[in-house]
Protein backbone atom coordinates (compact mmCIF):
# COMPACT_ATOMS: atom_id res chain seq x y z
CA UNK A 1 0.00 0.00 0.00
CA UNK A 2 2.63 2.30 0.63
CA UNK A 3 4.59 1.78 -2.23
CA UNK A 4 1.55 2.66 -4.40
CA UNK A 5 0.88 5.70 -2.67
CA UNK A 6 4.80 6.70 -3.18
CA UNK A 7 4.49 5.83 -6.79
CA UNK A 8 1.10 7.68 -7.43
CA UNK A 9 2.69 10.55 -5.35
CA UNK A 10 5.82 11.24 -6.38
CA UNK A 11 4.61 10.76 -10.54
CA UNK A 12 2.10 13.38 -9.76
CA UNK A 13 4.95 15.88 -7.49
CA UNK A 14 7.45 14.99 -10.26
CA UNK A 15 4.65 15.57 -13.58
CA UNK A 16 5.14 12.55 -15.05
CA UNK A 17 1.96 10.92 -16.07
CA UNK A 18 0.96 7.10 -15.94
CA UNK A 19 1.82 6.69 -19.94
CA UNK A 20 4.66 8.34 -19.72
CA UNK A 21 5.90 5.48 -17.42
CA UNK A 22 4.63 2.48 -19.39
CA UNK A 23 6.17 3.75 -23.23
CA UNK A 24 9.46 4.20 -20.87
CA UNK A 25 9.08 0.62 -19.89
CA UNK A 26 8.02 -0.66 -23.16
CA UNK A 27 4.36 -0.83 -23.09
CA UNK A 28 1.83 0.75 -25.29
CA UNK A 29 -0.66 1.41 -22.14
CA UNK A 30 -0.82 2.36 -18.83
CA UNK A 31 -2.75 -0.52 -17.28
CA UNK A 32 -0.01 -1.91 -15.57
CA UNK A 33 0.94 1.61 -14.20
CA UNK A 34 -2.75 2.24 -12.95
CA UNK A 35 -2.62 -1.07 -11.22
CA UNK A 36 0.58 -0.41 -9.67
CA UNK A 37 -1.10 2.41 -8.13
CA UNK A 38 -4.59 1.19 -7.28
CA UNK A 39 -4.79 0.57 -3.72
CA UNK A 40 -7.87 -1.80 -3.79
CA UNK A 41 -5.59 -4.58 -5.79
CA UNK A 42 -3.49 -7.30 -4.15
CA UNK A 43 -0.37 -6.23 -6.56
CA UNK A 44 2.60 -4.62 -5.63
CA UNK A 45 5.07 -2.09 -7.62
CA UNK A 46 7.49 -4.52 -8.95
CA UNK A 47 10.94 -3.95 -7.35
CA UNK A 48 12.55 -3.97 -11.23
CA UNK A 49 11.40 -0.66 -12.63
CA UNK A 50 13.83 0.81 -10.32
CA UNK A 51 16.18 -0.50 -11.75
CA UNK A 52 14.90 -0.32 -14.98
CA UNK A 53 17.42 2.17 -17.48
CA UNK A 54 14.34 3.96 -19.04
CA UNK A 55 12.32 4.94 -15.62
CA UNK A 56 12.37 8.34 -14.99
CA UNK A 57 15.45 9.12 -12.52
CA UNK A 58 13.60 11.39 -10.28
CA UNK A 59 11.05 9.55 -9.72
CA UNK A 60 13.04 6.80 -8.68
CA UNK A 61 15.17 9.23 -6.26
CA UNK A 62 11.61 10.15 -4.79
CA UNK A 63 10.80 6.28 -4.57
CA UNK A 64 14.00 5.32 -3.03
CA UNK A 65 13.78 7.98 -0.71
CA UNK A 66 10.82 7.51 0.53
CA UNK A 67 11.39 3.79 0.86
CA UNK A 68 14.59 4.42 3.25
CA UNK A 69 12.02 7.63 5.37
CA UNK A 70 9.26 5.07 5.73
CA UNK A 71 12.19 2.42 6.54
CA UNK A 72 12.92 4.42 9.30
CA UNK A 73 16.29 5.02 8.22
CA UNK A 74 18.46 7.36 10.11
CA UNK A 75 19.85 10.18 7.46
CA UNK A 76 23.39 10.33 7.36
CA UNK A 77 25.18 11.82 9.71
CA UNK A 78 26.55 15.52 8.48
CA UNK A 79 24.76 19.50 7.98
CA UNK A 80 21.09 19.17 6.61
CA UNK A 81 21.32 21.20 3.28
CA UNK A 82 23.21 20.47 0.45
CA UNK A 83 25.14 23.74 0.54
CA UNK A 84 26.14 23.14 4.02
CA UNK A 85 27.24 20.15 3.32
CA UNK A 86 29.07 20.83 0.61
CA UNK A 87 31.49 23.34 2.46
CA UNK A 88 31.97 20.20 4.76
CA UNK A 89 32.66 18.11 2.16
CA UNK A 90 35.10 20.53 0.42
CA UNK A 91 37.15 21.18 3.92
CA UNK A 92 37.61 17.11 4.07
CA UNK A 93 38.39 17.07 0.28
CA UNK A 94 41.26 19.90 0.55
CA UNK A 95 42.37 18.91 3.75
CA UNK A 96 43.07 14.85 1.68
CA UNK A 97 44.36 16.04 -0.90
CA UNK A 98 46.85 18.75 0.27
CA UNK A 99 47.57 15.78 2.65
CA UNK A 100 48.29 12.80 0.14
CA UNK A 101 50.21 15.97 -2.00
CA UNK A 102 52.72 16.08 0.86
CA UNK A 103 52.66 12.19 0.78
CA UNK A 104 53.61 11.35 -2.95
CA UNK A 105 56.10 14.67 -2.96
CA UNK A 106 59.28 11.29 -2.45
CA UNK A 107 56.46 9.24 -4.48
CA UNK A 108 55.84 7.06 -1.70
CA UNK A 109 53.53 6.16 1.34
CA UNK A 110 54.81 4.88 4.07
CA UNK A 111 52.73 2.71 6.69
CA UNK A 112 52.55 6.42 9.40
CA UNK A 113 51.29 7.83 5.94
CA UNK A 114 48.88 5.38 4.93
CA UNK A 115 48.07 5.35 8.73
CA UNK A 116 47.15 9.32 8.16
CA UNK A 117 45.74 9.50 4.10
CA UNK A 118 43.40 6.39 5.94
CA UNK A 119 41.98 8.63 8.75
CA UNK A 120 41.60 12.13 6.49
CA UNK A 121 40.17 9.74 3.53
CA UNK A 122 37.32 7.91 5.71
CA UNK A 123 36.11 10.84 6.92
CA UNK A 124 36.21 12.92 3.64
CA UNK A 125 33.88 9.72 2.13
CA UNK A 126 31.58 9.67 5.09
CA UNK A 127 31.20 13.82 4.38
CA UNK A 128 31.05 13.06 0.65
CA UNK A 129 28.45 10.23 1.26
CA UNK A 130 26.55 12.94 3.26
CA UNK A 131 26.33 15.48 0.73
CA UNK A 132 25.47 12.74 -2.09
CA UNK A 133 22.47 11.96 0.57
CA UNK A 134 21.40 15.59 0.54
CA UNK A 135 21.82 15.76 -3.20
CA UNK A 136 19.51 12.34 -3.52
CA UNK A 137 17.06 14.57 -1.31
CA UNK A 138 17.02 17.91 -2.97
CA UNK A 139 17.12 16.37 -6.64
CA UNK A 140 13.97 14.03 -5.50
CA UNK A 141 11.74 16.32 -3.65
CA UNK A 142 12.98 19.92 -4.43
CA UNK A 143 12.96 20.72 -1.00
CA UNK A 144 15.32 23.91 0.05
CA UNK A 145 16.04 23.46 3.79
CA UNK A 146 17.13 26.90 5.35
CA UNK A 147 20.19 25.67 7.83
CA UNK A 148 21.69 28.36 10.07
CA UNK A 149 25.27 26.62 9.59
């Protein structure tokens, strides 16, 4: 049930109509997209047009989204807008790569280096990760979250 409300609701947020759906899946009607949506049937939305090349990309953002919100899922740690974010991300990224340029100036790491380049890296993906998770959110809902940081 939910998953037909998240389909009929993000088509209709995103404008994307039931036929535009089915021709992107390969069929010449939108039957199968109505019943998708129809909350008096016994069928679900079939995990595969997610991962199906031709279905519309925000849509599936919204859907996958939603599925991890309604999941319960925890958002990843890090600011709450993507420009925040971002500035986070950017201050991991310099400080790794300013880093590993000090590293490779005798074109070598050794194991106190790695040791280092392992910390700065792991966070830089977790802040990177975060800002891909605020991207996901922004691109799928439009949302602009003011954030005082």
């Amino acid at each position: 049930m939910l998953a037909k409300r998240a389909l009929r609701i993000g088509r209709e947020m995103h404008g994307i109509s039931r036929m535009q759906i089915a021709r992107a899946l390969g069929h010449v009607d939108d039957k199968l997209v109505r019943a998708w949506e129809e909350e008096g049937r016994s069928n679900h939305v079939p995990l595969w047009v997610l991962m199906h090349p031709n279905f519309p990309a925000s849509l599936r953002a919204y859907l996958l989204s939603e599925a991890a919100r309604i999941a319960g899922e925890a958002p990843p740690h890090g600011a709450e807008s993507p420009e925040a974010q971002s500035m986070v991300a950017l201050r991991f990224v310099g400080q790794f790569i300013s880093t590993l340029s000090a590293t490779m100036a005798d074109a070598r790491i050794s194991a106190d280096d790695a040791a280092q380049l392992l910390i700065i890296g792991e966070k830089t993906a977790t802040a990177l990760i975060a800002l891909c998770a605020r991207l996901r959110q922004r691109a799928s809902t439009g949302r602009v979250l003011h954030d005082a940081s």
